[in-house]
Every structure is written in structure tokens, then in C-alpha cells.
C-alpha atoms as a PDB file:
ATOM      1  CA  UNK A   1      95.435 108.103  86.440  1.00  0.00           C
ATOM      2  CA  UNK A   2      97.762 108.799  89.002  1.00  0.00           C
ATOM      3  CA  UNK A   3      98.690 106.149  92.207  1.00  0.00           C
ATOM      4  CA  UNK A   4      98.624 107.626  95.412  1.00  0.00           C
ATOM      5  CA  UNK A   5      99.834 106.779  98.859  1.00  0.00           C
ATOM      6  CA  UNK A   6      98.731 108.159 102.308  1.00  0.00           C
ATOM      7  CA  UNK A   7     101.001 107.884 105.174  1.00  0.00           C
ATOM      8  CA  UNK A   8     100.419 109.289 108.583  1.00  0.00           C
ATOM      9  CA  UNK A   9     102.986 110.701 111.300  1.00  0.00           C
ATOM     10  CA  UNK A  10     102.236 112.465 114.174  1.00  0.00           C
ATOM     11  CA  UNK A  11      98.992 112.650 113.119  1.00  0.00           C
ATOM     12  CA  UNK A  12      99.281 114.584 110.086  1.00  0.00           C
ATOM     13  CA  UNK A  13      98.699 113.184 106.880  1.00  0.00           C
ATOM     14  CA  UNK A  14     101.209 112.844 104.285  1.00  0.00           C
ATOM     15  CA  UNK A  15     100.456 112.367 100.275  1.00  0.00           C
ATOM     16  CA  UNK A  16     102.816 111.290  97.506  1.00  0.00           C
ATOM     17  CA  UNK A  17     101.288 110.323  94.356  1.00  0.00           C
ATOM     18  CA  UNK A  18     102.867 109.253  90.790  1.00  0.00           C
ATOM     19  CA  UNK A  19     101.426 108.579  87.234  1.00  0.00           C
ATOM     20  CA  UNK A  20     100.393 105.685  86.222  1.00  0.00           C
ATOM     21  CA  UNK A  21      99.515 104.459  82.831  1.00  0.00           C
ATOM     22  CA  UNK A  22      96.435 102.179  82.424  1.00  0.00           C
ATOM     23  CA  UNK A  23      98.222  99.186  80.919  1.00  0.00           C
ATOM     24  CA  UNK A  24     100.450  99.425  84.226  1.00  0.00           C
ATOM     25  CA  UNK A  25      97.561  99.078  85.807  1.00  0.00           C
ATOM     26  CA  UNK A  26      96.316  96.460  84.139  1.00  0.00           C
ATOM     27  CA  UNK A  27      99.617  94.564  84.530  1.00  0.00           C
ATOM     28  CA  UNK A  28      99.397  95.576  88.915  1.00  0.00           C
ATOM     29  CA  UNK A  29      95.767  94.372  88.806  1.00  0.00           C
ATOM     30  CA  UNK A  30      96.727  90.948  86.935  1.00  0.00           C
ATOM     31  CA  UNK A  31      99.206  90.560  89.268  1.00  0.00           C
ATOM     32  CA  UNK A  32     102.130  91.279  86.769  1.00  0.00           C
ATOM     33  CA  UNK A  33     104.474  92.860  89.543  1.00  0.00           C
ATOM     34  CA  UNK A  34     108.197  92.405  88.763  1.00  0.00           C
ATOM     35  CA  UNK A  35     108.376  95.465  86.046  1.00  0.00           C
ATOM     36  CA  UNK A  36     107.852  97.715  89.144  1.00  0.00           C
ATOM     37  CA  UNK A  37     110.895  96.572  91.042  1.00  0.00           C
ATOM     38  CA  UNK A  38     113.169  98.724  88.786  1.00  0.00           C
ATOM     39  CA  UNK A  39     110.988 101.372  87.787  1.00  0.00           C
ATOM     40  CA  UNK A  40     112.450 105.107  88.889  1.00  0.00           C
ATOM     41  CA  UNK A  41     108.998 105.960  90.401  1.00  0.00           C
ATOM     42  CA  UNK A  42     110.035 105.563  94.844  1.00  0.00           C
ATOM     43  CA  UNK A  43     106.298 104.996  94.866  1.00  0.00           C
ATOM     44  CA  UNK A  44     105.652 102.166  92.436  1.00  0.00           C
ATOM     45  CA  UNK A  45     109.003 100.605  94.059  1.00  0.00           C
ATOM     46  CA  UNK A  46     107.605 100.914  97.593  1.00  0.00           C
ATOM     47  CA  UNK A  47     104.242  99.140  96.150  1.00  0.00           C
ATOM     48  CA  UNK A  48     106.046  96.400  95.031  1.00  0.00           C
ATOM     49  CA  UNK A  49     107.920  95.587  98.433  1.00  0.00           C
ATOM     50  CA  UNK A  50     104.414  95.490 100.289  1.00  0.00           C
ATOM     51  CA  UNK A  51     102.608  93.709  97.490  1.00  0.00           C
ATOM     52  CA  UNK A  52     105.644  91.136  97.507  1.00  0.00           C
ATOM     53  CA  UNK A  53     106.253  90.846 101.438  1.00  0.00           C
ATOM     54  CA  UNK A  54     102.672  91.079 102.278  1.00  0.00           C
ATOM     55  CA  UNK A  55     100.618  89.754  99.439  1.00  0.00           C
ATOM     56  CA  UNK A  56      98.547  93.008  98.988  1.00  0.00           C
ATOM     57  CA  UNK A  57      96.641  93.805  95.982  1.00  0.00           C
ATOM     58  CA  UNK A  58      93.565  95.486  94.372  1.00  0.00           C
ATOM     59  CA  UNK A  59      90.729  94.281  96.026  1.00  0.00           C
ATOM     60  CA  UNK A  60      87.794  97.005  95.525  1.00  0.00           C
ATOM     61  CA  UNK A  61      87.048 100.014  93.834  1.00  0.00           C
ATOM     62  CA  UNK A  62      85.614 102.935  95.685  1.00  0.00           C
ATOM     63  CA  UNK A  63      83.456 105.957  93.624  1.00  0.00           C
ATOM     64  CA  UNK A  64      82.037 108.984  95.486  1.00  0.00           C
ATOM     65  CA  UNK A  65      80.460 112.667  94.662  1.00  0.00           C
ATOM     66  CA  UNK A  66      82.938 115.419  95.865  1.00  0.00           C
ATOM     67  CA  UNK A  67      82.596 118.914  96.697  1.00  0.00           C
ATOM     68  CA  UNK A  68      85.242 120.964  97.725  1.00  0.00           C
ATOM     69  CA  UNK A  69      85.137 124.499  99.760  1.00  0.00           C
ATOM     70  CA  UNK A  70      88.207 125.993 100.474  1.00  0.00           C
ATOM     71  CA  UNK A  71      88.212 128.919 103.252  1.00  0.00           C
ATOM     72  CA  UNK A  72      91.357 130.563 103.073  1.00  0.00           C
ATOM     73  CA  UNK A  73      92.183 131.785 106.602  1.00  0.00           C
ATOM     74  CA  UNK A  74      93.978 128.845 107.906  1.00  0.00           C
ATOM     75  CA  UNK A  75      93.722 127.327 104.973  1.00  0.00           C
ATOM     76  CA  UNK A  76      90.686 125.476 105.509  1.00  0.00           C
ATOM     77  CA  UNK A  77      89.679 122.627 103.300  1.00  0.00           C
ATOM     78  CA  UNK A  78      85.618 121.907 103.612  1.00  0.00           C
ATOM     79  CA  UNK A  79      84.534 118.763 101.633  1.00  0.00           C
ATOM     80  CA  UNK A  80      80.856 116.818 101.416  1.00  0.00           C
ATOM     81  CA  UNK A  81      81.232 113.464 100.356  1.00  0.00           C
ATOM     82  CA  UNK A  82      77.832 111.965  98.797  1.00  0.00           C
ATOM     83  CA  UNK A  83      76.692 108.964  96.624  1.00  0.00           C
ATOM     84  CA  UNK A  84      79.819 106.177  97.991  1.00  0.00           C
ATOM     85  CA  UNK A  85      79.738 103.030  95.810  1.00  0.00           C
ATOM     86  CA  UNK A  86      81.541 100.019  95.946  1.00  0.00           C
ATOM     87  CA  UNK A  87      82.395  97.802  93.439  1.00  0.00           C
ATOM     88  CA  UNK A  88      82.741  95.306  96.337  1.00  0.00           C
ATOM     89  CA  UNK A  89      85.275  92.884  94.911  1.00  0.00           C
ATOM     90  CA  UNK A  90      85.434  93.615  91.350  1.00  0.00           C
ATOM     91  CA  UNK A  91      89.008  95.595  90.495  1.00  0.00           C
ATOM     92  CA  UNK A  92      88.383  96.633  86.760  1.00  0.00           C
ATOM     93  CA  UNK A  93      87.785 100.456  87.217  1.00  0.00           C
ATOM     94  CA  UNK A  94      88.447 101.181  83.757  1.00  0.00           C
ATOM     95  CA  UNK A  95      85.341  99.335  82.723  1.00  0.00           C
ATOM     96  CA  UNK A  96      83.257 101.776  82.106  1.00  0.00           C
ATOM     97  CA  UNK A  97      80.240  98.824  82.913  1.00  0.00           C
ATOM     98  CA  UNK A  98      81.697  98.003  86.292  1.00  0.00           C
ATOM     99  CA  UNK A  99      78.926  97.121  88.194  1.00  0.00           C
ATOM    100  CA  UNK A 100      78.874  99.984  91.615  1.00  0.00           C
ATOM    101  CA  UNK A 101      76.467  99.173  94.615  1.00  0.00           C
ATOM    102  CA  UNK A 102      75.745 101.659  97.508  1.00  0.00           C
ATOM    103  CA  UNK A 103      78.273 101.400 100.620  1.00  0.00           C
ATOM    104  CA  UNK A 104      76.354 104.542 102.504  1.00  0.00           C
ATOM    105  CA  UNK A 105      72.790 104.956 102.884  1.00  0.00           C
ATOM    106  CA  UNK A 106      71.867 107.478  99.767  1.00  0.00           C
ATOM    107  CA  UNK A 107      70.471 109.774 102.089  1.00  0.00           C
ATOM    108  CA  UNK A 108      74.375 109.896 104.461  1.00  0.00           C
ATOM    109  CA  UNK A 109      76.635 112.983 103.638  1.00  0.00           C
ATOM    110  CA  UNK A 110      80.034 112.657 104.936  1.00  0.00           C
ATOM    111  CA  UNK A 111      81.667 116.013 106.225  1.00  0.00           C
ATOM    112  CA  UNK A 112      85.449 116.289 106.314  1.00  0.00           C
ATOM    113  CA  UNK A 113      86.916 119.322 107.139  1.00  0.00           C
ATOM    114  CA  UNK A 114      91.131 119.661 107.110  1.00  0.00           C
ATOM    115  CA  UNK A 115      93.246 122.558 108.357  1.00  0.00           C
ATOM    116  CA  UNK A 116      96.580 123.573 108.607  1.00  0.00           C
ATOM    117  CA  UNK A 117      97.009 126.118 111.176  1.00  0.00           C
ATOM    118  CA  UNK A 118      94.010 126.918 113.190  1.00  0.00           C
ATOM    119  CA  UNK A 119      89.723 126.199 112.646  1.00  0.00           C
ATOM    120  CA  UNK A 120      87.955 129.706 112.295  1.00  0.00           C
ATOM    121  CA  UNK A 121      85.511 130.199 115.055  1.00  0.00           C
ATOM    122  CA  UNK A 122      82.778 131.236 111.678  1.00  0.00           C
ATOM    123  CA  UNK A 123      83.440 127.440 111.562  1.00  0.00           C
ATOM    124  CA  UNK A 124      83.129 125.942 114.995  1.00  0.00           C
ATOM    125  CA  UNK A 125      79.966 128.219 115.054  1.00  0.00           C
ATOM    126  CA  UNK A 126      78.323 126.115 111.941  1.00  0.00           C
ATOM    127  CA  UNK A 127      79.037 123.085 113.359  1.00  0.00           C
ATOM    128  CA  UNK A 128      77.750 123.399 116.644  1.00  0.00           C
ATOM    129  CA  UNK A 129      74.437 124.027 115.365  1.00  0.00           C
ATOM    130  CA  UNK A 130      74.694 120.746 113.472  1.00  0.00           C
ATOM    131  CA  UNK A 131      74.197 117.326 114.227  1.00  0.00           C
ATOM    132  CA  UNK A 132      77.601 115.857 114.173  1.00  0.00           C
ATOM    133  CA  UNK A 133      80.213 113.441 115.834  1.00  0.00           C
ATOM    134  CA  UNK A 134      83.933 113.425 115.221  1.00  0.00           C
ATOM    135  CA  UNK A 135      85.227 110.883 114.321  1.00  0.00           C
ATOM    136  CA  UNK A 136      87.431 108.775 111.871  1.00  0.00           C
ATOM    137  CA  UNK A 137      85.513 107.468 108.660  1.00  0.00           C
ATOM    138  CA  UNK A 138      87.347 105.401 105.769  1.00  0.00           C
ATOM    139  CA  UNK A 139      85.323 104.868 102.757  1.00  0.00           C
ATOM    140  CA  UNK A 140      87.322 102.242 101.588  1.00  0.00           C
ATOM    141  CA  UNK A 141      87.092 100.357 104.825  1.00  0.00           C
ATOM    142  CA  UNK A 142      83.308 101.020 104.678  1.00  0.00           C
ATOM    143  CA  UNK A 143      83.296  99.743 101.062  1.00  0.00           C
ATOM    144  CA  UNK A 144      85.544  96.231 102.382  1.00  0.00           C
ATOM    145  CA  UNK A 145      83.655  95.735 105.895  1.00  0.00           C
ATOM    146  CA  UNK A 146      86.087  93.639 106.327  1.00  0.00           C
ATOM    147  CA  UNK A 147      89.677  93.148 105.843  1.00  0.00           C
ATOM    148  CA  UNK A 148      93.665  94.947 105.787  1.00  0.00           C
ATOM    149  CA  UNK A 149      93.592  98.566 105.408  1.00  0.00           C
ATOM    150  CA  UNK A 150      94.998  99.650 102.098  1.00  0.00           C
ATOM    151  CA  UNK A 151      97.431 102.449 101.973  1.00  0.00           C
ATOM    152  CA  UNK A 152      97.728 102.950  98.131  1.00  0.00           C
ATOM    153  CA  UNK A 153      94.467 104.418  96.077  1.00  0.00           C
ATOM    154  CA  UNK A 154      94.034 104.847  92.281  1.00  0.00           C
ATOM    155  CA  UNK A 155      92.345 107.669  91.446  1.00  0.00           C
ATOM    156  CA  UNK A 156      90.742 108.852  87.920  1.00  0.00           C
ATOM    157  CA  UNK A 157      92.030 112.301  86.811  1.00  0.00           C
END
């Protein structure tokens, strides 16, 4: 599995993302933190600072249907998010029995689209004819309702 973390600056998005074993996992989830103090991973180190100084940790795990379209004249990345589930408070995402409840109506798609230099106009045209609203969407926050933004994410690979 590999432990990411999303940063923003000037309103770009920045990842950095490291391997992580699932018995370090286990040890981060139990609250078994010191190991990562010393580790030679700059992202497991940074972890540990903001789970020491401000009592973060795992508090939910987030599962969603991807699909990807990449459009390579501005390098375009197209996604439709489907099918979000929340374990709600429940951490274990290894446990293949972990009990997953809807966060978005079944019947909600989520549409992200990313770009790097410029958005073709074959791709202002689409969604014009669309109902939609920009707008900033966290599926995590929509899986918590309620409290501090996370910036690190676990992520099966």
C-alpha cells in the first residue's frame, strides 16, 4: 500500500507518496508512532510530527469506483467517481469484512476533471450541455461530516 500526502500551493496540487508495509500500518493505526521518527521515508517523518503535535490519526476509511480518461492535449485527466463508501469510524481497511455504508446517494456520479496547461474547448463544449456546478468536493470530508481535514490517505495498490 503506499501513504500519500496532498499539499496545495498556489492552488496547484502537490503529491508525494511512500510505501508502506501493512504491519506499519497496523503499528500507525494502533497508535504505535515512535518507529516513524527515525525512519528515512521525509513522508512517514512528517506524519509523525503532525500526529505528535496535533493528535491526528486514522479515523475513517474511504472506498470508491474509479474511471479514468486521459485526453492528451493539455494533458487532460477526466475521472467519474461512483459507489463512495465509508467505513464511518472503523480504521481496519485490511479487513477484508470491514463493514462500508454509502456516503453519496448510489445514484450521484462525481466528475473531476484536472489539467495542466489549458481545457480543450471539445471539453467546455460537453460540459455546457450538462448539468453541472463547480465546485470543491472531498470524499473524505463527505465520508467524516464532521471533523479536521486529513492531509495523508492510504491507498490499496
Amino acid at each position: 500500500m503506499n501513504l500519500e500526502k496532498k499539499s496545495k500551493r498556489n492552488n496547484l496540487t502537490y503529491k508525494q507518496k511512500c510505501r508502506l508495509s501493512a504491519r506499519e500500518y497496523e503499528r500507525l493505526r494502533s497508535g504505535d508512532i515512535h518507529w516513524m521518527s527515525g525512519d528515512s521515508r521525509d513522508i512517514l517523518r512528517d506524519l509523525y510530527v503532525q500526529m505528535t503535535l496535533f493528535q491526528i490519526k486514522p479515523t475513517t476509511v474511504v472506498d470508491y469506483e474509479r474511471e479514468v480518461f486521459i485526453y492528451e492535449y493539455g494533458n487532460v485527466r477526466v475521472t467519474f467517481d461512483s459507489n463512495v463508501k465509508t467505513s464511518y469510524r472503523d480504521t481496519d481497511f485490511l479487513n477484508p469484512e470491514l463493514i462500508m455504508v454509502d456516503a453519496l446517494d448510489p445514484d450521484c456520479v462525481i466528475l473531476e476533471i484536472k489539467f495542466d496547461e489549458f481545457l480543450p474547448d471539445i471539453i467546455k463544449q460537453l460540459l455546457s450541455i450538462i448539468d453541472t456546478r463547480k465546485t470543491a468536493f472531498s470524499k473524505y470530508q463527505l465520508s467524516r461530516r464532521y471533523g479536521l481535514p486529513r492531509i495523508f490517505s492510504l491507498k490499496k495498490i
